[in-house]
Structures are given as structure tokens and as C-alpha cells.
PDB file of N, CA and C in Angstrom:
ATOM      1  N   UNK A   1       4.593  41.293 -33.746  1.00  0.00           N
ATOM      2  CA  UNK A   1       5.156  40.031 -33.296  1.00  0.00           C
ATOM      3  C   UNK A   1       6.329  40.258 -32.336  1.00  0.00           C
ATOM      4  N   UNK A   2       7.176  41.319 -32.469  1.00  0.00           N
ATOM      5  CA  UNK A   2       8.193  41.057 -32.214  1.00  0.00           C
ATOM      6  C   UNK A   2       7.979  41.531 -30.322  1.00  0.00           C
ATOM      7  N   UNK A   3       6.601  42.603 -30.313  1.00  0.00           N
ATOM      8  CA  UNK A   3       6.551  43.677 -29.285  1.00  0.00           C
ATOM      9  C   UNK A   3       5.540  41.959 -28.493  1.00  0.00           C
ATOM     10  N   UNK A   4       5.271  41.251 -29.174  1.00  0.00           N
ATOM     11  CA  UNK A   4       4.884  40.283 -28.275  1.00  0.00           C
ATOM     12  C   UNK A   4       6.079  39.334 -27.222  1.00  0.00           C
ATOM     13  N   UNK A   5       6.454  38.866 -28.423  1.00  0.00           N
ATOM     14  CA  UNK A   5       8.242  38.191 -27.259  1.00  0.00           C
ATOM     15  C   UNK A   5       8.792  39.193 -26.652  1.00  0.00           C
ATOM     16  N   UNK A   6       8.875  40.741 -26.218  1.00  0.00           N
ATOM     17  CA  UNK A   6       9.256  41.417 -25.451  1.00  0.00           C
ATOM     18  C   UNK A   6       8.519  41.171 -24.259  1.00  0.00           C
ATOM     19  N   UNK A   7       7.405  41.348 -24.488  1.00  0.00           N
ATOM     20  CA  UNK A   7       6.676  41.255 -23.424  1.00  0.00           C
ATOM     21  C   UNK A   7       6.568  39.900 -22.905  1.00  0.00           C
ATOM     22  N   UNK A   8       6.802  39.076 -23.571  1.00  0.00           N
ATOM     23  CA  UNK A   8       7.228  37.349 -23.103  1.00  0.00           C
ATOM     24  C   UNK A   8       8.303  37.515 -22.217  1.00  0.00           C
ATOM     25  N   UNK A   9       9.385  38.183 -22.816  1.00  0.00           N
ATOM     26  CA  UNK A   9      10.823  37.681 -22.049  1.00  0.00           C
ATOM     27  C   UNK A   9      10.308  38.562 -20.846  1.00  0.00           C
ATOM     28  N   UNK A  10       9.966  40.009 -20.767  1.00  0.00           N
ATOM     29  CA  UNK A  10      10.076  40.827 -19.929  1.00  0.00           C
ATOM     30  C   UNK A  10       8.731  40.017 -18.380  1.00  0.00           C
ATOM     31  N   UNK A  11       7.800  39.351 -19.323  1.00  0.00           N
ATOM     32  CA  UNK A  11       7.556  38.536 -17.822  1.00  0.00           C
ATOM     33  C   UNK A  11       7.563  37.374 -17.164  1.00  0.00           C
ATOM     34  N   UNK A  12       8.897  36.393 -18.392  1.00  0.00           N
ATOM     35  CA  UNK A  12       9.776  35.594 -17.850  1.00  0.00           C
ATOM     36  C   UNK A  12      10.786  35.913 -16.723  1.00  0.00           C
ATOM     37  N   UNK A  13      10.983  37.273 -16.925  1.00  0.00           N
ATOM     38  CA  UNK A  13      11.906  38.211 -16.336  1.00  0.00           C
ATOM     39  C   UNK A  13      11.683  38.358 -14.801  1.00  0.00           C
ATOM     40  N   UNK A  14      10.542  39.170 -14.550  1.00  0.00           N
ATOM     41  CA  UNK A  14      10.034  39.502 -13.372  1.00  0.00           C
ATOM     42  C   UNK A  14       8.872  38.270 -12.690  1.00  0.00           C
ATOM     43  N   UNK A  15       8.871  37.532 -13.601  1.00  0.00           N
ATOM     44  CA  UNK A  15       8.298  36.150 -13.018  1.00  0.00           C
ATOM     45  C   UNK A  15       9.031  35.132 -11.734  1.00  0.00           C
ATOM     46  N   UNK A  16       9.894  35.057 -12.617  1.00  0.00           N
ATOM     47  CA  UNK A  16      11.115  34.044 -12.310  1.00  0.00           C
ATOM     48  C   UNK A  16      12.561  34.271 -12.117  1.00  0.00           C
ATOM     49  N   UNK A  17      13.499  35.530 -13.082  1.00  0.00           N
ATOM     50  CA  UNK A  17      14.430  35.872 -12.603  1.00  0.00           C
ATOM     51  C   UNK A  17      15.135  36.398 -11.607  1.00  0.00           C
ATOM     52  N   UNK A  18      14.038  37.503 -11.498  1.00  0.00           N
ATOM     53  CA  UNK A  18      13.973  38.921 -10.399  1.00  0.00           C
ATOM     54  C   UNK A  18      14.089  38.323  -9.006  1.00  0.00           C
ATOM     55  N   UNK A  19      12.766  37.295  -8.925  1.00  0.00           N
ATOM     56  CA  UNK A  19      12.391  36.969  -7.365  1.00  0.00           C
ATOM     57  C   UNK A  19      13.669  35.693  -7.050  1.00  0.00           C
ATOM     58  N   UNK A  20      14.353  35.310  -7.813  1.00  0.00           N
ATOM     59  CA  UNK A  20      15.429  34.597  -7.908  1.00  0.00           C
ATOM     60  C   UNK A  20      16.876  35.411  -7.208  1.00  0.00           C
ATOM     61  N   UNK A  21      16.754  36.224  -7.930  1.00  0.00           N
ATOM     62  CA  UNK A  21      18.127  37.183  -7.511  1.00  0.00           C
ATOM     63  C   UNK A  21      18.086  38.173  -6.279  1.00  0.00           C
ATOM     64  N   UNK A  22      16.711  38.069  -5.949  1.00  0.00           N
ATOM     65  CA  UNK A  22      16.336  38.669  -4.600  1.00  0.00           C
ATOM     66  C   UNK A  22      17.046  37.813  -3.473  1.00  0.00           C
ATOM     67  N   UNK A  23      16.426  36.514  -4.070  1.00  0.00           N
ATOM     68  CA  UNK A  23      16.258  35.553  -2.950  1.00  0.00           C
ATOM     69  C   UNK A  23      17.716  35.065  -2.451  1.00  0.00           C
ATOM     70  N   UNK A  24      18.751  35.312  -3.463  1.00  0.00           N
ATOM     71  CA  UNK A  24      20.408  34.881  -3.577  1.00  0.00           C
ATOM     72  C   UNK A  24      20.763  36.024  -2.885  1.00  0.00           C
ATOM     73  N   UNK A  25      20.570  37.212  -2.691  1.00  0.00           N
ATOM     74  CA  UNK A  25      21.032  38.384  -2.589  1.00  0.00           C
ATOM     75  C   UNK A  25      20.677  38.502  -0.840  1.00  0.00           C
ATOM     76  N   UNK A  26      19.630  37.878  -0.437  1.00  0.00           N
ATOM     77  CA  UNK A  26      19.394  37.460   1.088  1.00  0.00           C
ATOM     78  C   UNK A  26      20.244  36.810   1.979  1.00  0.00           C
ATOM     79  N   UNK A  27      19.864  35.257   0.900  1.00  0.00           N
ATOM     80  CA  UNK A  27      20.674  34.453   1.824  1.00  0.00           C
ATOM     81  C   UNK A  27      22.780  34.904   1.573  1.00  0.00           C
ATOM     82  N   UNK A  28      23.001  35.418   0.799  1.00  0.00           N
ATOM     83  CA  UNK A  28      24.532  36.140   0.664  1.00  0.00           C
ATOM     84  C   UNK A  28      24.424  37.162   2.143  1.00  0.00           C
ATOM     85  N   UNK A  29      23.311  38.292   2.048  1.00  0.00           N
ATOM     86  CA  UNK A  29      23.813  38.789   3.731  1.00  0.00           C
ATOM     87  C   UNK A  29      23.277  37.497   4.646  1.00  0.00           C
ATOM     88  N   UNK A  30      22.476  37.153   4.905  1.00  0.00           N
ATOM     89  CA  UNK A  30      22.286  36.033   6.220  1.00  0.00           C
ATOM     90  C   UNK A  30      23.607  35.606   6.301  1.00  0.00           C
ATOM     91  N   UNK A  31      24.779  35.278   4.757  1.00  0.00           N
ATOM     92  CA  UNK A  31      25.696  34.472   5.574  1.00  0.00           C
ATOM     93  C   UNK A  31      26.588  35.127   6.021  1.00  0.00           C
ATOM     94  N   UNK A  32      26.517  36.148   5.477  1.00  0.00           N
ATOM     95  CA  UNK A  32      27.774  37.413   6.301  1.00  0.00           C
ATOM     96  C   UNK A  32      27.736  37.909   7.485  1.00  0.00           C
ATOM     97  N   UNK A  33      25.881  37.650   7.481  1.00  0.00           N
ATOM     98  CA  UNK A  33      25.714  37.997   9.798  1.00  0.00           C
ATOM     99  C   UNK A  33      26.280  36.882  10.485  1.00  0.00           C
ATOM    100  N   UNK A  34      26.430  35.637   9.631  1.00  0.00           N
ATOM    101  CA  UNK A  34      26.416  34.566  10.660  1.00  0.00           C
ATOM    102  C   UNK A  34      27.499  34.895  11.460  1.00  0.00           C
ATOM    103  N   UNK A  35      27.700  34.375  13.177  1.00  0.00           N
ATOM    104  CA  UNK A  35      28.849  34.379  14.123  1.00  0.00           C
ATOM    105  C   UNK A  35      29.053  33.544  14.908  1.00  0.00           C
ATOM    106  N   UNK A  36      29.556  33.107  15.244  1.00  0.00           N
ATOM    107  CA  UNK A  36      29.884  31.641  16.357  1.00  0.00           C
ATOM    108  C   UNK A  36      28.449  32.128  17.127  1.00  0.00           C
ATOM    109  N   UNK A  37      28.303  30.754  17.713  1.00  0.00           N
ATOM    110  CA  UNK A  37      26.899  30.614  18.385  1.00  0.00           C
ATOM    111  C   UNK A  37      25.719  30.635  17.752  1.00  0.00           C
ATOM    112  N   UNK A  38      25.224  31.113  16.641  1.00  0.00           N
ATOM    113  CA  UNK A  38      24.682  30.749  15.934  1.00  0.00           C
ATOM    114  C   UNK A  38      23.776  29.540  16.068  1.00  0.00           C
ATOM    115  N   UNK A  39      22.988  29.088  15.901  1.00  0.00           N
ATOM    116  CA  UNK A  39      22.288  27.547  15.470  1.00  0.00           C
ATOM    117  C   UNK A  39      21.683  28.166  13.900  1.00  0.00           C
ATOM    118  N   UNK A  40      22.281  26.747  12.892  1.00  0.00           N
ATOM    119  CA  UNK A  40      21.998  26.950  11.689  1.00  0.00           C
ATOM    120  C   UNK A  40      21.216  25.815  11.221  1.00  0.00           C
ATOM    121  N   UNK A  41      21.141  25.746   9.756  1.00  0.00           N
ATOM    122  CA  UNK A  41      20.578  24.560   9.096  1.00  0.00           C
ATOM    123  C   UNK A  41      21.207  23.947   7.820  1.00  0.00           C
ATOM    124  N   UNK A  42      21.721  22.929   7.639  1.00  0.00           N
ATOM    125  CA  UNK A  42      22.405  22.891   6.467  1.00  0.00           C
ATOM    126  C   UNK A  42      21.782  22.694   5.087  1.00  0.00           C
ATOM    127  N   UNK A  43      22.072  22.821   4.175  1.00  0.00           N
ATOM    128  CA  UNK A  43      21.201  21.745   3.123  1.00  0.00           C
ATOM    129  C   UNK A  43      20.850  20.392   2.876  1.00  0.00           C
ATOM    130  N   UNK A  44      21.993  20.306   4.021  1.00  0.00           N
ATOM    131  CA  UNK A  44      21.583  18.367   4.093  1.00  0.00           C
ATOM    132  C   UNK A  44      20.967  17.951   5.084  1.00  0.00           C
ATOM    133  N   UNK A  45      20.227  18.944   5.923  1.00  0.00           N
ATOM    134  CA  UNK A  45      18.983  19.136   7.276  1.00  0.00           C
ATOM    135  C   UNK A  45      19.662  18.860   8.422  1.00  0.00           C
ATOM    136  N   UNK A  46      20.948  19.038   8.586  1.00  0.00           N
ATOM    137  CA  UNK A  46      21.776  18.727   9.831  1.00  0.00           C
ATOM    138  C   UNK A  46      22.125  20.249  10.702  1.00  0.00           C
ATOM    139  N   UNK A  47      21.433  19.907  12.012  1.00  0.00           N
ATOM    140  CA  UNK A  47      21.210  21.142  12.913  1.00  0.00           C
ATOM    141  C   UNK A  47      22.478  21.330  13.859  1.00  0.00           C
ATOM    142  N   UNK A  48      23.126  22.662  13.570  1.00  0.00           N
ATOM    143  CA  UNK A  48      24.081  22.697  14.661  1.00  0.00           C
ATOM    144  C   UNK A  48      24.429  23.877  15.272  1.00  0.00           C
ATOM    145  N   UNK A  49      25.322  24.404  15.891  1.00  0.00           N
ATOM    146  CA  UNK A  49      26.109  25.524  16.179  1.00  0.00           C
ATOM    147  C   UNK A  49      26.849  26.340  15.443  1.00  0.00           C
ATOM    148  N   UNK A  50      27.524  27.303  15.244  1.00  0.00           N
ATOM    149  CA  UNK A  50      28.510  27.752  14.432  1.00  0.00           C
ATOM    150  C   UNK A  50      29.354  27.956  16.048  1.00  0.00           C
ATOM    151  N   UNK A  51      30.932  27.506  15.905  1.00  0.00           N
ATOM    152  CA  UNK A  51      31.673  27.395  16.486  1.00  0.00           C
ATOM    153  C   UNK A  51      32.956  28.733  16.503  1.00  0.00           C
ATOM    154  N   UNK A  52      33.296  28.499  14.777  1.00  0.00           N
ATOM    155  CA  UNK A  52      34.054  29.246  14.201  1.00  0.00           C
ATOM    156  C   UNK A  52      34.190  29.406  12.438  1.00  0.00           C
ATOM    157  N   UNK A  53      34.480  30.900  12.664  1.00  0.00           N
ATOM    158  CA  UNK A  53      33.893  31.264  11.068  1.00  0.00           C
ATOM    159  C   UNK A  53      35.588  31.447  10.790  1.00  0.00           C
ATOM    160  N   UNK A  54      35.408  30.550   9.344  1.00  0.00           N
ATOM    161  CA  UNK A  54      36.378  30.685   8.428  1.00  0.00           C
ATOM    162  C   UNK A  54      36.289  32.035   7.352  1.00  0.00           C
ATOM    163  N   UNK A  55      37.146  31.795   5.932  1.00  0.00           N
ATOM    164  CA  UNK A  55      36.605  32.861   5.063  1.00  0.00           C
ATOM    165  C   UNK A  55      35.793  31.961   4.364  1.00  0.00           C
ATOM    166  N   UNK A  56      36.619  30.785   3.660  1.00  0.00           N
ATOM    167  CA  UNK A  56      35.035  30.140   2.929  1.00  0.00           C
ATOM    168  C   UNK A  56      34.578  28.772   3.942  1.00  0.00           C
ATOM    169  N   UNK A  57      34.149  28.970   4.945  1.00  0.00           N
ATOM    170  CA  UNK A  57      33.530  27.859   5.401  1.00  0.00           C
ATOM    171  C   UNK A  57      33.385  28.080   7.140  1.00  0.00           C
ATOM    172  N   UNK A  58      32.333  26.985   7.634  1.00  0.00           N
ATOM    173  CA  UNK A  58      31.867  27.618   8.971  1.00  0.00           C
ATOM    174  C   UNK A  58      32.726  25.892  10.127  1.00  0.00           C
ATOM    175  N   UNK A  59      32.849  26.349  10.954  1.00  0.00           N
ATOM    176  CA  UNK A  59      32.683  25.288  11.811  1.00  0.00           C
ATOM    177  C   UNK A  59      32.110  25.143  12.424  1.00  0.00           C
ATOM    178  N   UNK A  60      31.124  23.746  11.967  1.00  0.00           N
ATOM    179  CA  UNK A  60      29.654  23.583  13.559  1.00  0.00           C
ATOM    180  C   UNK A  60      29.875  22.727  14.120  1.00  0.00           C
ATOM    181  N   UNK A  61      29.488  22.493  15.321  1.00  0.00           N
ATOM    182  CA  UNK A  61      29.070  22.120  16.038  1.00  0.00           C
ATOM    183  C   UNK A  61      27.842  21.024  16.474  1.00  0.00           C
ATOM    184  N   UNK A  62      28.340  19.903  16.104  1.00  0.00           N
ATOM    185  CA  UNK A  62      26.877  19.163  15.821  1.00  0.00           C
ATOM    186  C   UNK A  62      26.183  17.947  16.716  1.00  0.00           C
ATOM    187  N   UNK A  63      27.359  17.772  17.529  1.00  0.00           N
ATOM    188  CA  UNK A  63      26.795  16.875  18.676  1.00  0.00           C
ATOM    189  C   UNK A  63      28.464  17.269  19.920  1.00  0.00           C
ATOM    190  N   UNK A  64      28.057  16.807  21.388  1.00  0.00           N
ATOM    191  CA  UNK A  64      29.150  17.038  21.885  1.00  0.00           C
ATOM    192  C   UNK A  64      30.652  16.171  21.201  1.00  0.00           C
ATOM    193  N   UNK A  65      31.572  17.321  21.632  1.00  0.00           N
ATOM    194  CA  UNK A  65      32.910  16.697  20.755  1.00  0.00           C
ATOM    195  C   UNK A  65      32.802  16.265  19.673  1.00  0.00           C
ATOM    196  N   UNK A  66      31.919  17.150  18.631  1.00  0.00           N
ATOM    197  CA  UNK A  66      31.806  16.569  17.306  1.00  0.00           C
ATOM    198  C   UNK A  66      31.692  17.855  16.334  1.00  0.00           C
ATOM    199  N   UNK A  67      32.460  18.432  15.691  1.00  0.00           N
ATOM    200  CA  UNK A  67      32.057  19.174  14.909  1.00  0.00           C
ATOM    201  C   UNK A  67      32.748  19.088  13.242  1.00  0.00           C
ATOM    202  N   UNK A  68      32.621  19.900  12.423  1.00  0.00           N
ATOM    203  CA  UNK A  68      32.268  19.279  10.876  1.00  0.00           C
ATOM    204  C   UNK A  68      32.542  21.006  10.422  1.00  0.00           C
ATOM    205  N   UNK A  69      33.206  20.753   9.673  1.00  0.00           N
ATOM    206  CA  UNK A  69      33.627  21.899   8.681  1.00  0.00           C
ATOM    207  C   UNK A  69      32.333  22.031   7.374  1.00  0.00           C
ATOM    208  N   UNK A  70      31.893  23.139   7.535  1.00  0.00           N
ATOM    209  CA  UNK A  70      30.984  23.247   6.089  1.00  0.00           C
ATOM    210  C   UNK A  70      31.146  24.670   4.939  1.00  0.00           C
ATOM    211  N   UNK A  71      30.718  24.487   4.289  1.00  0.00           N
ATOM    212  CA  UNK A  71      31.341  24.960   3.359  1.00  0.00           C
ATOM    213  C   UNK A  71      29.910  26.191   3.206  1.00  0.00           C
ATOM    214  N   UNK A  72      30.345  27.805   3.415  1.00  0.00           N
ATOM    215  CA  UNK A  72      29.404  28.407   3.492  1.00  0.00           C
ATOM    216  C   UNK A  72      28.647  28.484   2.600  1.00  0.00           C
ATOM    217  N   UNK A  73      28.140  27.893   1.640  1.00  0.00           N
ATOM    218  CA  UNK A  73      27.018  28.356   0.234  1.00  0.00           C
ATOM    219  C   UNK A  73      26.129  26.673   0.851  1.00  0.00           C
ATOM    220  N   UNK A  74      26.786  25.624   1.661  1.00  0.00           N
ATOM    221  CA  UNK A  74      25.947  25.143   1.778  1.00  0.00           C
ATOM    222  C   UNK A  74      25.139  25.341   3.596  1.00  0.00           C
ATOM    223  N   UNK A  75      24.891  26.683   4.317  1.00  0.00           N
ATOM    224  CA  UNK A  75      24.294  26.570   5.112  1.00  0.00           C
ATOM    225  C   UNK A  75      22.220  26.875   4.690  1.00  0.00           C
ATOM    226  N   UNK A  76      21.958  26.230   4.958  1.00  0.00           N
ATOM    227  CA  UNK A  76      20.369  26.743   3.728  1.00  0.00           C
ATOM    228  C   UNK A  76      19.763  27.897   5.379  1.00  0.00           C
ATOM    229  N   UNK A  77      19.539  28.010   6.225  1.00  0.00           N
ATOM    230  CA  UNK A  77      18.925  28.788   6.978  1.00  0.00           C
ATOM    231  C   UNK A  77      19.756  28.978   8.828  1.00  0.00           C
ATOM    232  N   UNK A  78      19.032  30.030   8.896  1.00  0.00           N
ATOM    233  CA  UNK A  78      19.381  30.314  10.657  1.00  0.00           C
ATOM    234  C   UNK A  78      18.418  29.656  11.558  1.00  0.00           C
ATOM    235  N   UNK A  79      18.604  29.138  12.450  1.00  0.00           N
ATOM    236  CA  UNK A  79      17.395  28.571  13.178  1.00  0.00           C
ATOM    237  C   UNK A  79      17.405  29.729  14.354  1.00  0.00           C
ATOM    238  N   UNK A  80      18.013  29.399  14.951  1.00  0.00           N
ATOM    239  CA  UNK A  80      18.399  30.733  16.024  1.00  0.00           C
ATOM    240  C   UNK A  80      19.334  31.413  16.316  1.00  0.00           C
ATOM    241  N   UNK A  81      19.611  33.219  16.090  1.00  0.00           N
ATOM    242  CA  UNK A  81      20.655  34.025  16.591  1.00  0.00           C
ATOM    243  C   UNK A  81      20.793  33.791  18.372  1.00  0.00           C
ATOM    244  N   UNK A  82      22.143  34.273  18.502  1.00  0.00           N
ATOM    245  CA  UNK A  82      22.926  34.168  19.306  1.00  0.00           C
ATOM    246  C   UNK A  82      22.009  35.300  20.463  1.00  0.00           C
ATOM    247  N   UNK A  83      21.454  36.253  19.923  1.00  0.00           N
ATOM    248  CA  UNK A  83      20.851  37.458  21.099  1.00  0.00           C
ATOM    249  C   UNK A  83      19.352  36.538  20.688  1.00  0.00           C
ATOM    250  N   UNK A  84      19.313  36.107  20.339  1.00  0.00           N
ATOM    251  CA  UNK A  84      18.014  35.593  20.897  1.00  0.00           C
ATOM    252  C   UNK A  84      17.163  35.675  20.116  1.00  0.00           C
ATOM    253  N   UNK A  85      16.855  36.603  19.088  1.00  0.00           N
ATOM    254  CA  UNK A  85      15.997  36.579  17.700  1.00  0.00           C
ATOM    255  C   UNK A  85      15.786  34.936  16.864  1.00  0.00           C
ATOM    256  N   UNK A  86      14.559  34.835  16.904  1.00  0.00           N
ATOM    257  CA  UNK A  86      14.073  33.905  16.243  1.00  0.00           C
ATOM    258  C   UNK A  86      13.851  34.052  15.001  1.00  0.00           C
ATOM    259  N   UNK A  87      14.547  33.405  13.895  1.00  0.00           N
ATOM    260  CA  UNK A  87      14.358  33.889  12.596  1.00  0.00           C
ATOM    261  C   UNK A  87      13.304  33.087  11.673  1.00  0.00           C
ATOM    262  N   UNK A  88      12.873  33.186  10.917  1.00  0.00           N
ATOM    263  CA  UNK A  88      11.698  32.051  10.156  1.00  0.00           C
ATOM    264  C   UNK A  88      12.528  31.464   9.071  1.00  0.00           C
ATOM    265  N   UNK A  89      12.438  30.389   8.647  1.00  0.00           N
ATOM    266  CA  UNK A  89      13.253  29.606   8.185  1.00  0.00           C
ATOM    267  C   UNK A  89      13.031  29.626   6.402  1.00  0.00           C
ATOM    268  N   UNK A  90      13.661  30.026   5.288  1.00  0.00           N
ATOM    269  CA  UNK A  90      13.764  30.817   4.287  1.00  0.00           C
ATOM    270  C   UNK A  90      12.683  29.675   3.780  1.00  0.00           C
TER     271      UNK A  90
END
């Protein structure tokens, strides 16, 4: 019985935890490449620039003479780097 719930938790584990902590462990470097110029994506689907990088938070750029302080854990993807790499959207 008991060698059964091991093997339960252990592929609750690599089911669902693992590919979880991968996936956090990504977007943590994506946000450490980010650099002014940038085009990002937020979590709230609002497309902009990165202007200027704070320590916890970005400034974009989101329409002319308009930009918006965000708070880096909420950028969800890169749309396009600054050299030109097209990234696919997480």
C-alpha cells in the first residue's frame, strides 16, 4: 500500500510540479534579459515598449506620451527583442 502512494505522489510530482518549476524558472531569466526597447506583453494583454528598467518594475511604453509603470512578475511574454529575434509567445 504504502509503495503505491509513493508512486502516486512521485507522479503527481513529475506530472504537474516539475513542468511547473521549469516553466517559473524561464520566465525568471526572460525577465532578467529584458532591456529598454523591448516590445512585451503584460498579463492584462496590453502591448508595449520597455522604456526603462527599474529593480522591481519596468517602464513601458504604451501609446505616444504615455507610459505606465509595471510591476515585473506581471510582464507574461516578449513579443519582440530589440536585435531583432522573434520570440514565440510562452
Amino acid at each position: 500500500m504504502i509503495i503505491v502512494w509513493l508512486l502516486f505522489i512521485g507522479g503527481f510530482y513529475f506530472l504537474f510540479i516539475a513542468p511547473q518549476k521549469k516553466k517559473q524558472k524561464e520566465h525568471e531569466k526572460m525577465l532578467t534579459t529584458l532591456q529598454s526597447g523591448d516590445e512585451v506583453v503584460t498579463t492584462g494583454g496590453i502591448y508595449g515598449v520597455i522604456t526603462n528598467v527599474k529593480d522591481d518594475r519596468f517602464v513601458v511604453r504604451v501609446a505616444d506620451n504615455t507610459k505606465i509603470e509595471v510591476g515585473k512578475g506581471f510582464i507574461q511574454s516578449v513579443a519582440r527583442k530589440t536585435d531583432g529575434e522573434d520570440k514565440k509567445s510562452s
